[in-house]
C-alpha atoms as a PDB file:
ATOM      1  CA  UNK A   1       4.890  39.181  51.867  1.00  0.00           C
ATOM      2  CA  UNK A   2       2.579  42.168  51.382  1.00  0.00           C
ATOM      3  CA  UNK A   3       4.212  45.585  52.522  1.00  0.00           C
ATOM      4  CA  UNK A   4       2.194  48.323  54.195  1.00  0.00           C
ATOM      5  CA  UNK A   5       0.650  50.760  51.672  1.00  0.00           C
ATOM      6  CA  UNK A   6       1.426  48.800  48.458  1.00  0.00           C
ATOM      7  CA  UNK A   7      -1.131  48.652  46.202  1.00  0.00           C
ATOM      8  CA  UNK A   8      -2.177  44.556  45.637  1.00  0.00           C
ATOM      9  CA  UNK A   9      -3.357  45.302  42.271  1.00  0.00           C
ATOM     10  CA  UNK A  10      -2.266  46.889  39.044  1.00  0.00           C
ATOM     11  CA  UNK A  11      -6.135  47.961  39.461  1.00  0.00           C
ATOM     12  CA  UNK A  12      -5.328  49.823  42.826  1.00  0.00           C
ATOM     13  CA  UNK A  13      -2.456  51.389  41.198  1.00  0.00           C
ATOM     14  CA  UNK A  14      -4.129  52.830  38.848  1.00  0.00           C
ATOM     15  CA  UNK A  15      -6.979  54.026  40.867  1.00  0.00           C
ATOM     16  CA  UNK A  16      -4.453  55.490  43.601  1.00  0.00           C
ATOM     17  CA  UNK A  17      -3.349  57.709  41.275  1.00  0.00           C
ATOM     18  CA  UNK A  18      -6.066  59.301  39.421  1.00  0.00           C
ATOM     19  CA  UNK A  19      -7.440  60.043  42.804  1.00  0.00           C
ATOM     20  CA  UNK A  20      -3.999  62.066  43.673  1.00  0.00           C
ATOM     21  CA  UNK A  21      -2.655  59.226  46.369  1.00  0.00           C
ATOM     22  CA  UNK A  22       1.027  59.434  44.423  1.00  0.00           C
ATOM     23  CA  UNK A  23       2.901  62.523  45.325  1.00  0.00           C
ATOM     24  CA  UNK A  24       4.295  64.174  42.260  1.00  0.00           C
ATOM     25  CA  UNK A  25       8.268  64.351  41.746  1.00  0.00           C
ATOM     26  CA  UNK A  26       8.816  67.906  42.798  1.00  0.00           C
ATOM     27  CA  UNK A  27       7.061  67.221  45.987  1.00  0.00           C
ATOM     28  CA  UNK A  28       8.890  64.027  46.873  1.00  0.00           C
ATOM     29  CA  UNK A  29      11.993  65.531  46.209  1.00  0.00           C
ATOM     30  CA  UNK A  30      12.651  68.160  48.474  1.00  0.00           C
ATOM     31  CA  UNK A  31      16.213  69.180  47.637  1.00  0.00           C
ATOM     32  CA  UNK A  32      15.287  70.605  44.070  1.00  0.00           C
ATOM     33  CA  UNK A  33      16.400  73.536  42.828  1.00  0.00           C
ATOM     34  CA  UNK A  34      13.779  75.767  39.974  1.00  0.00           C
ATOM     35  CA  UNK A  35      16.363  76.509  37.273  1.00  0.00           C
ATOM     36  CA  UNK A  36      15.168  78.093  33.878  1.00  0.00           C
ATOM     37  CA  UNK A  37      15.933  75.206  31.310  1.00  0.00           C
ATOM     38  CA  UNK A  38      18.752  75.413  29.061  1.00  0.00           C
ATOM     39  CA  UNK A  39      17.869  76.793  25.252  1.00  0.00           C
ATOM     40  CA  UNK A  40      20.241  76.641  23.112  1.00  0.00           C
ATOM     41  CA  UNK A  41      21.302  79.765  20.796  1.00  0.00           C
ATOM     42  CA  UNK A  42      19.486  80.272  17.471  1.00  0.00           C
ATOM     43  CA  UNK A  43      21.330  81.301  14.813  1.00  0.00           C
ATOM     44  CA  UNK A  44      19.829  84.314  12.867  1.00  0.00           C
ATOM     45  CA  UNK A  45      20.612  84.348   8.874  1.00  0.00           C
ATOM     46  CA  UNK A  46      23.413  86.913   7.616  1.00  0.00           C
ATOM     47  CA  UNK A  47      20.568  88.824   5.570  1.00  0.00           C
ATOM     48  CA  UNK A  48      18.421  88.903   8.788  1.00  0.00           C
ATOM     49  CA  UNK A  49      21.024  91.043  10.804  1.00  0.00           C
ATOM     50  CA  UNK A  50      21.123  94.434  10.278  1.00  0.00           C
ATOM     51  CA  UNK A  51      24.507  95.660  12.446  1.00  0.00           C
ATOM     52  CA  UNK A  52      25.705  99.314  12.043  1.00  0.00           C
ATOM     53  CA  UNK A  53      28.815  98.658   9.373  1.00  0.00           C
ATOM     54  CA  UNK A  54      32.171 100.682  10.846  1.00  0.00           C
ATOM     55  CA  UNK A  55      33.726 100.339   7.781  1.00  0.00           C
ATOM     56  CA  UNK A  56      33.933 102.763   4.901  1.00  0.00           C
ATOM     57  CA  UNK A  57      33.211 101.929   1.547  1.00  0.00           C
ATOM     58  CA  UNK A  58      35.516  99.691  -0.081  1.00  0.00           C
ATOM     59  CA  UNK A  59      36.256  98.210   3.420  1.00  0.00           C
ATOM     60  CA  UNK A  60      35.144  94.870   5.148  1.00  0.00           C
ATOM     61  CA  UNK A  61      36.013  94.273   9.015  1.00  0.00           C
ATOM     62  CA  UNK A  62      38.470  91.646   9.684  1.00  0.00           C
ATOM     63  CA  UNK A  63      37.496  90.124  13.274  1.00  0.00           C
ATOM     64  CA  UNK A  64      41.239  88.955  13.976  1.00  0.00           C
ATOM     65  CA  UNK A  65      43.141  92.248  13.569  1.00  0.00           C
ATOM     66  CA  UNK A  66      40.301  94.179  14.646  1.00  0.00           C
ATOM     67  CA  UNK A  67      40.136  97.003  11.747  1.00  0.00           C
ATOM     68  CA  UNK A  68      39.346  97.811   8.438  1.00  0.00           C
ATOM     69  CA  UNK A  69      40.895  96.359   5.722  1.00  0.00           C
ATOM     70  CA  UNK A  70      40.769  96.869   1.851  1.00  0.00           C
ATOM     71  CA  UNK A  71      38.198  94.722   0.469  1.00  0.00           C
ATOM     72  CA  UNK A  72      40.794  93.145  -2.387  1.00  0.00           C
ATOM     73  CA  UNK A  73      42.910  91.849   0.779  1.00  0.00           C
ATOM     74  CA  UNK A  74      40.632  89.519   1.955  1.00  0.00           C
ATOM     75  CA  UNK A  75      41.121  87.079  -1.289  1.00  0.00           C
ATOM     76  CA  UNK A  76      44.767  88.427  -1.846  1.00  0.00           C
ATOM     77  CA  UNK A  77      45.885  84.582   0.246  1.00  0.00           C
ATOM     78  CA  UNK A  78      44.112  82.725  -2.518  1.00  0.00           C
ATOM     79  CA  UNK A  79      46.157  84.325  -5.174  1.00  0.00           C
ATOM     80  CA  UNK A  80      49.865  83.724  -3.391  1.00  0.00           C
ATOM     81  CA  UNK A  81      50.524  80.632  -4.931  1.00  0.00           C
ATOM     82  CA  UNK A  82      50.195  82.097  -8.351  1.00  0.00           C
ATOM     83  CA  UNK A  83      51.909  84.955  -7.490  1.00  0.00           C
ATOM     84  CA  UNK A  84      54.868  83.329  -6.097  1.00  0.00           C
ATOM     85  CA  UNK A  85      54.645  81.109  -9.686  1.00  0.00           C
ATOM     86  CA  UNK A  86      57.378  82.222 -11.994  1.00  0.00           C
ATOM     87  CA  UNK A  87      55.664  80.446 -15.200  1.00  0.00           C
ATOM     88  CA  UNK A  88      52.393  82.217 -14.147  1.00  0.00           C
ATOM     89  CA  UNK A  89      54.341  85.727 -13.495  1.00  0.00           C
ATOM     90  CA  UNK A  90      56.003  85.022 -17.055  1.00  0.00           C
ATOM     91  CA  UNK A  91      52.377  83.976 -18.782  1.00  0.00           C
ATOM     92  CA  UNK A  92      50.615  87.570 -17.197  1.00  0.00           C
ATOM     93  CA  UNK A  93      54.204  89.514 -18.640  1.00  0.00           C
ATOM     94  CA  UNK A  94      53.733  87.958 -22.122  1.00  0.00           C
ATOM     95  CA  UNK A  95      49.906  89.647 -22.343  1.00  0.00           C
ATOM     96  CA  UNK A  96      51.383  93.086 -21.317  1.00  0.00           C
ATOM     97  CA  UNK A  97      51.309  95.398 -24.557  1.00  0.00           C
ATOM     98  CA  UNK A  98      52.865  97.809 -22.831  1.00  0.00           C
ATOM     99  CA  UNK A  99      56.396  96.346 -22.304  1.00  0.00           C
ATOM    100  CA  UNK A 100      58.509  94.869 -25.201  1.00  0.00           C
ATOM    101  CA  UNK A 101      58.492  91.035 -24.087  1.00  0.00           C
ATOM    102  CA  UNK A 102      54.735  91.441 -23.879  1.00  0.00           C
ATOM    103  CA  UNK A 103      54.426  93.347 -26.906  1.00  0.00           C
ATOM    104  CA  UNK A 104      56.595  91.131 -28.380  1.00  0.00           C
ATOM    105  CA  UNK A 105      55.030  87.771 -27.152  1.00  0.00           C
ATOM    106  CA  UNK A 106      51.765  89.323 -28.639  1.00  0.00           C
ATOM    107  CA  UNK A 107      52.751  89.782 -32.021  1.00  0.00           C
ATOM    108  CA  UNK A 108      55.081  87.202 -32.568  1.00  0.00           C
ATOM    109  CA  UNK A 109      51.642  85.326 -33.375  1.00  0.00           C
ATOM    110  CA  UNK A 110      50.532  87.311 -36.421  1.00  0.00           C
ATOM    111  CA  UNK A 111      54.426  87.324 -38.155  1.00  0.00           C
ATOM    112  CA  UNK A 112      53.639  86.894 -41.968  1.00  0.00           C
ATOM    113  CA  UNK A 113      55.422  87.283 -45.543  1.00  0.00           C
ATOM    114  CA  UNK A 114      55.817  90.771 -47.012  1.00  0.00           C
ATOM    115  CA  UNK A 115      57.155  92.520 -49.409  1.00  0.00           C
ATOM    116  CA  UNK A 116      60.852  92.259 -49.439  1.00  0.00           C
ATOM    117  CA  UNK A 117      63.154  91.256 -46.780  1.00  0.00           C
ATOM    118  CA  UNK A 118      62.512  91.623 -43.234  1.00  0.00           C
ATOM    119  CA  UNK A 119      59.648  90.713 -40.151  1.00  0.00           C
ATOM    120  CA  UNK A 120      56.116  91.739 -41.025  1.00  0.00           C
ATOM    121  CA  UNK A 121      53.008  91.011 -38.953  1.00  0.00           C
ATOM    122  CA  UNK A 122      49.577  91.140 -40.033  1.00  0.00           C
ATOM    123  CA  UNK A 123      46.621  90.887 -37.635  1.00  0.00           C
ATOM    124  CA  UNK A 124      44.299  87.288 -38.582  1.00  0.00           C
ATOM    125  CA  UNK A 125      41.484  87.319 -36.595  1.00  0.00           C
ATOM    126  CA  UNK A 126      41.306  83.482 -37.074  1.00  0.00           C
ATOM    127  CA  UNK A 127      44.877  83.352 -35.074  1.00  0.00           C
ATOM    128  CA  UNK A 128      43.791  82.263 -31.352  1.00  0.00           C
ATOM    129  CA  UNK A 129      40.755  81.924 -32.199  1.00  0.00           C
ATOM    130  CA  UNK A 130      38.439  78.803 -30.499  1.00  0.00           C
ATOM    131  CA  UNK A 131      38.800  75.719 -32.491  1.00  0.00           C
ATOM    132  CA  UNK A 132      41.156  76.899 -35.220  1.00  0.00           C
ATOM    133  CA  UNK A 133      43.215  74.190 -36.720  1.00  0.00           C
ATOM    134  CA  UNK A 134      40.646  71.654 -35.169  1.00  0.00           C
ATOM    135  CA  UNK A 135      40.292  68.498 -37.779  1.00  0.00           C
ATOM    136  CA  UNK A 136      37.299  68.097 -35.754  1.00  0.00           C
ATOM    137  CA  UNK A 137      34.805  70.112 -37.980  1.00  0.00           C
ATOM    138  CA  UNK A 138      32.366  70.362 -35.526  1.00  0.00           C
ATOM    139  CA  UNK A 139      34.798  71.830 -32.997  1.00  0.00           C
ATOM    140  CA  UNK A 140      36.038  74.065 -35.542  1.00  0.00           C
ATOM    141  CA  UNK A 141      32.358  75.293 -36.558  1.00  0.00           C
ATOM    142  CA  UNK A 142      31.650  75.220 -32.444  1.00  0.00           C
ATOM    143  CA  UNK A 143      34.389  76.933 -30.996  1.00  0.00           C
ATOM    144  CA  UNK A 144      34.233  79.239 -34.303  1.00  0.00           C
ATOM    145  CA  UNK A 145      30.358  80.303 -33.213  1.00  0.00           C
ATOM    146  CA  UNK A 146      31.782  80.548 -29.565  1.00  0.00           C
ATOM    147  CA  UNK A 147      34.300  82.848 -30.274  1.00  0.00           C
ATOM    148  CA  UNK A 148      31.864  85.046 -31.689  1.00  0.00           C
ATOM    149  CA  UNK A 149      29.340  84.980 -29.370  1.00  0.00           C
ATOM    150  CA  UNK A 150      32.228  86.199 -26.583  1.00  0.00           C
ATOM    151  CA  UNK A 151      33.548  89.005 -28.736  1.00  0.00           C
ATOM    152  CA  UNK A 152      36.745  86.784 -28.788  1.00  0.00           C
ATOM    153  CA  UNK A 153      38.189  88.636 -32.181  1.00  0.00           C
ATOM    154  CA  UNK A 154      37.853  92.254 -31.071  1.00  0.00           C
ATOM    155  CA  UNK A 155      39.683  91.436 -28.253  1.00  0.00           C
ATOM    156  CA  UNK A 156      42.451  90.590 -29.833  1.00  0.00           C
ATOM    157  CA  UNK A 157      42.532  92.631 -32.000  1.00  0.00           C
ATOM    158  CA  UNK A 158      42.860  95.470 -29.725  1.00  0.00           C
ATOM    159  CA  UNK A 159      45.370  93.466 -27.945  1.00  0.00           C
ATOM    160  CA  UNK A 160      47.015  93.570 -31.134  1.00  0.00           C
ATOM    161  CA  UNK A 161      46.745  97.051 -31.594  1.00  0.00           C
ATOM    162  CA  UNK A 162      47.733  98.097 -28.174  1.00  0.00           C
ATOM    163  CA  UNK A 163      51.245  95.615 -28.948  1.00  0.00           C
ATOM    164  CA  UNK A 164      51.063  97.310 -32.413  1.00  0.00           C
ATOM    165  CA  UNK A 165      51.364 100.842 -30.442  1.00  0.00           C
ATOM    166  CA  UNK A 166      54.374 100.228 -28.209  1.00  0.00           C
ATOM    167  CA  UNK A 167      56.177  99.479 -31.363  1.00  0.00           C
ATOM    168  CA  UNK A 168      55.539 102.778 -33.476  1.00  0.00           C
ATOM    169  CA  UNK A 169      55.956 104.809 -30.022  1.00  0.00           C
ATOM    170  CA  UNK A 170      59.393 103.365 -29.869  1.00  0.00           C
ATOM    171  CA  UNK A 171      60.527 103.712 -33.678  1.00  0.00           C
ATOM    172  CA  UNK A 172      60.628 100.216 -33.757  1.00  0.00           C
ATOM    173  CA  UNK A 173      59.311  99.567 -37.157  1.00  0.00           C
ATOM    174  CA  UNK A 174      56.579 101.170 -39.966  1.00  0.00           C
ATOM    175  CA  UNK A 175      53.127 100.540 -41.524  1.00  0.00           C
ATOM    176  CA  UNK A 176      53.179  99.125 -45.032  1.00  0.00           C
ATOM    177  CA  UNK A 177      49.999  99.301 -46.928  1.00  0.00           C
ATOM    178  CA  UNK A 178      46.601  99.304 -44.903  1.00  0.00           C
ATOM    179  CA  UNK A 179      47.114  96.078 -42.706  1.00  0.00           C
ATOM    180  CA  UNK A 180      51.075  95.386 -42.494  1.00  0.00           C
ATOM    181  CA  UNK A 181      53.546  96.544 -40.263  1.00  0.00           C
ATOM    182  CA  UNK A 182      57.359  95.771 -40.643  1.00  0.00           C
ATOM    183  CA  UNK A 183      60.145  95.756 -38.255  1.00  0.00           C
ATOM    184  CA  UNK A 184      63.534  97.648 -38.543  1.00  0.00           C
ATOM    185  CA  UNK A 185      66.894  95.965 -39.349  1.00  0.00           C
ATOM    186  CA  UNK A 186      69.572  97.106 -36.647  1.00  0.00           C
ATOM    187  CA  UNK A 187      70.370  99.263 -39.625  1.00  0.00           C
ATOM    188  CA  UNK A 188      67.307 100.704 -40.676  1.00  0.00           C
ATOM    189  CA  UNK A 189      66.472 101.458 -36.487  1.00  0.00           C
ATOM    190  CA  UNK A 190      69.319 103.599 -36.131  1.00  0.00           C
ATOM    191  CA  UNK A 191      69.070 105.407 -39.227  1.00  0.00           C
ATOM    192  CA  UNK A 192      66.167 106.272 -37.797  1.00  0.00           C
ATOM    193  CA  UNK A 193      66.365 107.527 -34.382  1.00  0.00           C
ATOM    194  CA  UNK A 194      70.492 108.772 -34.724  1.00  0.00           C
ATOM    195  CA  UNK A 195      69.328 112.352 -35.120  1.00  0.00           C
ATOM    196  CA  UNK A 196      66.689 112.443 -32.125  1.00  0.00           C
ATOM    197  CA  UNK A 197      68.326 114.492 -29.093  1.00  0.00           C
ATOM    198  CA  UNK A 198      68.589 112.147 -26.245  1.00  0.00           C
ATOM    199  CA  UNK A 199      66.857 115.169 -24.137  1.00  0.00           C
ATOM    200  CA  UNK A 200      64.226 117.037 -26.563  1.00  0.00           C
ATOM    201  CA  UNK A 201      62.998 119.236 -23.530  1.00  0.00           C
ATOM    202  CA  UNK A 202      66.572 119.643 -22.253  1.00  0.00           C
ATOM    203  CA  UNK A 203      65.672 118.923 -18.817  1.00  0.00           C
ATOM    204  CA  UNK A 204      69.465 117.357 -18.018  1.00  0.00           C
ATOM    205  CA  UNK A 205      72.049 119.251 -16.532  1.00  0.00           C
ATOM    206  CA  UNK A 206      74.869 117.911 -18.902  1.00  0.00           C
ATOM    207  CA  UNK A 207      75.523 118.870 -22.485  1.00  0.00           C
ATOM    208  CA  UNK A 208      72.873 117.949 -24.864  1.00  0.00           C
ATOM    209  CA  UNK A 209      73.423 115.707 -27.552  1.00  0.00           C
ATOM    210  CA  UNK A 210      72.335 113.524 -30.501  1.00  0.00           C
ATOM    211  CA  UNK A 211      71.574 109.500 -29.724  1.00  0.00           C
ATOM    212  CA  UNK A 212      74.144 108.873 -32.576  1.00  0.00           C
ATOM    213  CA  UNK A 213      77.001 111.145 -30.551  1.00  0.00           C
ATOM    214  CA  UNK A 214      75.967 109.167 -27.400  1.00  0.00           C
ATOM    215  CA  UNK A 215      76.058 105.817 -29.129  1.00  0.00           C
ATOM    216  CA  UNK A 216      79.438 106.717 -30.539  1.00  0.00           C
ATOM    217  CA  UNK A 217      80.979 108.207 -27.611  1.00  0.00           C
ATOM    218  CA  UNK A 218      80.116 104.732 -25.774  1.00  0.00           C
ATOM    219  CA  UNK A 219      81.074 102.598 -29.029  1.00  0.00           C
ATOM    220  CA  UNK A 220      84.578 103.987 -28.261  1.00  0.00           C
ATOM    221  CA  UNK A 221      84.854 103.167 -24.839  1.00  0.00           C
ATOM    222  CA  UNK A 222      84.705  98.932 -26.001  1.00  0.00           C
ATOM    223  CA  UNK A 223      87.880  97.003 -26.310  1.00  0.00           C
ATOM    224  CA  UNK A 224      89.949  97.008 -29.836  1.00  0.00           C
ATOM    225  CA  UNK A 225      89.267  94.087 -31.704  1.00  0.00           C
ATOM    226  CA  UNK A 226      90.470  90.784 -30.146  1.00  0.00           C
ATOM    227  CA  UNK A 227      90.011  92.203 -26.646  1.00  0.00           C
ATOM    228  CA  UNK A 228      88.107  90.130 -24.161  1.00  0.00           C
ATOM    229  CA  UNK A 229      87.025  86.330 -23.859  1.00  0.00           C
ATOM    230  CA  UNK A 230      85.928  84.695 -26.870  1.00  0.00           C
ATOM    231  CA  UNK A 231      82.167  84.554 -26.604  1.00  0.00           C
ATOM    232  CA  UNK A 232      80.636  81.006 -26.541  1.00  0.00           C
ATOM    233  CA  UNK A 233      76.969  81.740 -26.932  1.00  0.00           C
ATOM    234  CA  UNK A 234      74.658  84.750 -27.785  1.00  0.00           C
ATOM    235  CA  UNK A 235      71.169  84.607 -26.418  1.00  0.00           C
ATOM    236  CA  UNK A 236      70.577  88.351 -27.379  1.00  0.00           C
ATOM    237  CA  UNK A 237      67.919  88.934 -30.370  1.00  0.00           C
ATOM    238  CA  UNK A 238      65.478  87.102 -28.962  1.00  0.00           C
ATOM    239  CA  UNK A 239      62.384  89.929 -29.396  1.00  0.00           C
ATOM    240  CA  UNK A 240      60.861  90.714 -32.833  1.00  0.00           C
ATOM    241  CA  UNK A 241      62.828  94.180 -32.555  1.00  0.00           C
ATOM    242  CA  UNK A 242      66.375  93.231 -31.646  1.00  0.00           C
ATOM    243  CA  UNK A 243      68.630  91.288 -33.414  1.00  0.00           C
ATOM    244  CA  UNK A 244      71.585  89.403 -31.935  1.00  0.00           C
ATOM    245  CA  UNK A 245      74.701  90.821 -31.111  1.00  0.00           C
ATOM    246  CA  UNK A 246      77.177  88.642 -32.591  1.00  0.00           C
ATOM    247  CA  UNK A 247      77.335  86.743 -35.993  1.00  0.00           C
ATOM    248  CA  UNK A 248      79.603  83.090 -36.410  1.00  0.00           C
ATOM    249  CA  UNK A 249      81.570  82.710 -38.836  1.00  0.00           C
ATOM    250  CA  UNK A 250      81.918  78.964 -40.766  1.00  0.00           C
ATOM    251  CA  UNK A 251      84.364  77.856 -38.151  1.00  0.00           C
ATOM    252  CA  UNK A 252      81.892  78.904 -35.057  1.00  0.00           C
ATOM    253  CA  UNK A 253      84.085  81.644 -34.192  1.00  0.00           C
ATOM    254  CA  UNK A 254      81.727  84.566 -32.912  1.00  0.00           C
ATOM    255  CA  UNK A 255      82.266  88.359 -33.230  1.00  0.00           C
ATOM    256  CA  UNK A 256      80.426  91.438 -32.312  1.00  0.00           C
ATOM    257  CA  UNK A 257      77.648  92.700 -34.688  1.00  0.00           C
ATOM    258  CA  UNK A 258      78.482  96.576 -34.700  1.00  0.00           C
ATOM    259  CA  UNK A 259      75.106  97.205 -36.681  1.00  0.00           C
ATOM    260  CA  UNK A 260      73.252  95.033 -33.770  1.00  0.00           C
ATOM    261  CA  UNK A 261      75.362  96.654 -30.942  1.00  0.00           C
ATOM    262  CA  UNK A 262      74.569 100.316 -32.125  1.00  0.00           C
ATOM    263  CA  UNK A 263      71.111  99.657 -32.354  1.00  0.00           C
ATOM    264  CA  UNK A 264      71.118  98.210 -28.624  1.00  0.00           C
ATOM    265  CA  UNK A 265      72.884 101.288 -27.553  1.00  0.00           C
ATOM    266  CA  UNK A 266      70.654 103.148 -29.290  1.00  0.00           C
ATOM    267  CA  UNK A 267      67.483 101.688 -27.608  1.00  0.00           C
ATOM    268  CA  UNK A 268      69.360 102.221 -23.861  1.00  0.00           C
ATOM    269  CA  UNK A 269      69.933 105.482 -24.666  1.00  0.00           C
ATOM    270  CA  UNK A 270      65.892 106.180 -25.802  1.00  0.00           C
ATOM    271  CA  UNK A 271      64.696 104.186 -23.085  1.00  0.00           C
ATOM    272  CA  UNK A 272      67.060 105.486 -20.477  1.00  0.00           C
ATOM    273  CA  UNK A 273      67.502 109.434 -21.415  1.00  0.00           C
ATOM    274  CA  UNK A 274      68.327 110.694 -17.995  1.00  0.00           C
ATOM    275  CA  UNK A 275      70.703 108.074 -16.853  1.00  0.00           C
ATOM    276  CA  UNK A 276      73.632 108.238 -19.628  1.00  0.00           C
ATOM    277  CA  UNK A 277      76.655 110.551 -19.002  1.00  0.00           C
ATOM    278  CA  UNK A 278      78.995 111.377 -21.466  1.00  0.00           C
ATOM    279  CA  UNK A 279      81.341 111.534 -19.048  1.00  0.00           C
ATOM    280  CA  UNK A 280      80.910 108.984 -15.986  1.00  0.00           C
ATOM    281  CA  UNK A 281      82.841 110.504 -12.569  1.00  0.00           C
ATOM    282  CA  UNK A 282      85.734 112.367 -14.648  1.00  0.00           C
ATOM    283  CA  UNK A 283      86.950 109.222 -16.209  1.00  0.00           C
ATOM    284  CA  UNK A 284      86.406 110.115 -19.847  1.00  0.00           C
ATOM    285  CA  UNK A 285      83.811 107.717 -20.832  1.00  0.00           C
ATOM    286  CA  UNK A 286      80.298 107.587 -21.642  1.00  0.00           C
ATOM    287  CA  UNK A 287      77.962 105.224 -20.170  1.00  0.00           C
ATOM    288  CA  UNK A 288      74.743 105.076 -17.414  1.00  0.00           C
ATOM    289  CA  UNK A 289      74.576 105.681 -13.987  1.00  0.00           C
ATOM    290  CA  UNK A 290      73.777 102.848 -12.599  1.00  0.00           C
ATOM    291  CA  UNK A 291      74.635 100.572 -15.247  1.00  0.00           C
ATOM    292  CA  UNK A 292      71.454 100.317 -18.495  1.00  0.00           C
END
């Protein structure tokens, strides 16, 4: 059944419209509403913005805390994990030439043979060097050319000389020849450093005094012989410039090293001029405050 007004054609259909017969959405709809469309938000590239920086130099503004904060800070999270690390805090100690486990750990490489008895180092710059030892000759030649290229030698050979430094500033041992350096024997160490005042500028408010007084004033405050527990294990010595404290005998027995002991005492008192007392709250006896 035909209704009123419909087209009976596809023809008519398309004829009604071209000559305007349809009415258009927005004016059979009377209940819209104009709105302007939604656009969504372009985002403009970092180097196109240009905002007025509130920070001083050195500074980069941190959005959450709303301030300024040291530009280091910002990747100081990344490193926690190797801070809080105790192999990767003991790795960064052992390339410190300025302390004597780094200094120590340094050198400890280069140990070679001298002349006569005792430690001697000699800097190699083939020691740490890229493909040294290699049986691989073309990672030898490779990592040799490598090495080069990176000024790998000169660096450590001032790392060697900065370790190399540490020990002449502390007495610690002596150049032989050109190239070698040798360590002191307990002996030879306080020999050497006995007669130094332990204030030279005699800043302290006690009694001046040699090292060797101090070490002997302090050497006289231990036990007699047999005193204490018998000691099971000695882990002292363990730095190219100490030497441990005890010596066994054939039956394992262990007893004190007085030659080793005076040179420890020695290097407290050097190291630690302002803290030793001869004479620690009234009681008689030498020592430091606050233990050494």
């Amino acid at each position: 059944m035909a209704t009123p007004n419909m087209p009976s054609s596809a023809q008519d259909i398309i004829n009604n419209f071209l000559s305007g017969g349809y009415a258009s959405q927005a004016q059979a709809n009377p209940f819209r509403v104009n709105v302007d469309p939604f656009r969504p938000p372009v985002d403009t590239p970092e180097e196109d913005k240009s905002p007025t920086d509130p920070c001083p130099e050195g500074y980069i503004y941190d959005p959450v805390i709303k301030s300024c904060v040291p530009i280091q800070d910002v990747s100081s999270d990344s490193n926690t994990s190797d801070e809080k690390d105790p192999n990767a805090i003991i790795r960064q100690m052992e390339k410190d030439p300025t302390t004597g486990f780094g200094a120590s750990s340094i050198l400890d490489d280069y140990i070679t043979q001298g002349l006569g008895e005792g430690t001697f180092i000699k800097f190699d710059p083939n020691i740490g060097r890229l493909g040294a030892g290699s049986i691989n000759p073309l990672l030898a030649i490779g990592g040799g050319l490598l090495d080069s290229l990176t000024g790998g030698a000169n660096r450590r050979e001032n790392l060697y000389n900065d370790a190399l430094q540490y020990m002449m500033d502390n007495q610690y041992g002596k150049k032989v020849g050109s190239d070698l350096f040798k360590f002191y024997n307990p002996r030879e160490y306080y020999n050497q450093v006995s007669r130094d005042m332990v204030d030279p500028k005699e800043q302290m408010e006690s009694q001046n005094m040699t090292v060797g007084t101090a070490v002997e004033q302090m050497m006289r405050n231990e036990p007699s012989e047999g005193g204490g527990s018998p000691i099971a294990e000695d882990l002292s010595g363990g730095l190219l410039y100490t030497s441990p404290l005890t010596s066994q005998d054939s039956s394992g027995n262990r007893t004190r090293n007085d030659d080793a002991y005076r040179a420890a005492l020695a290097r407290n008192v050097k190291a630690n001029p302002f803290k030793f007392r001869s004479n620690i709250g009234g009681t008689g006896r030498a020592g430091f405050l606050g233990g050494r």
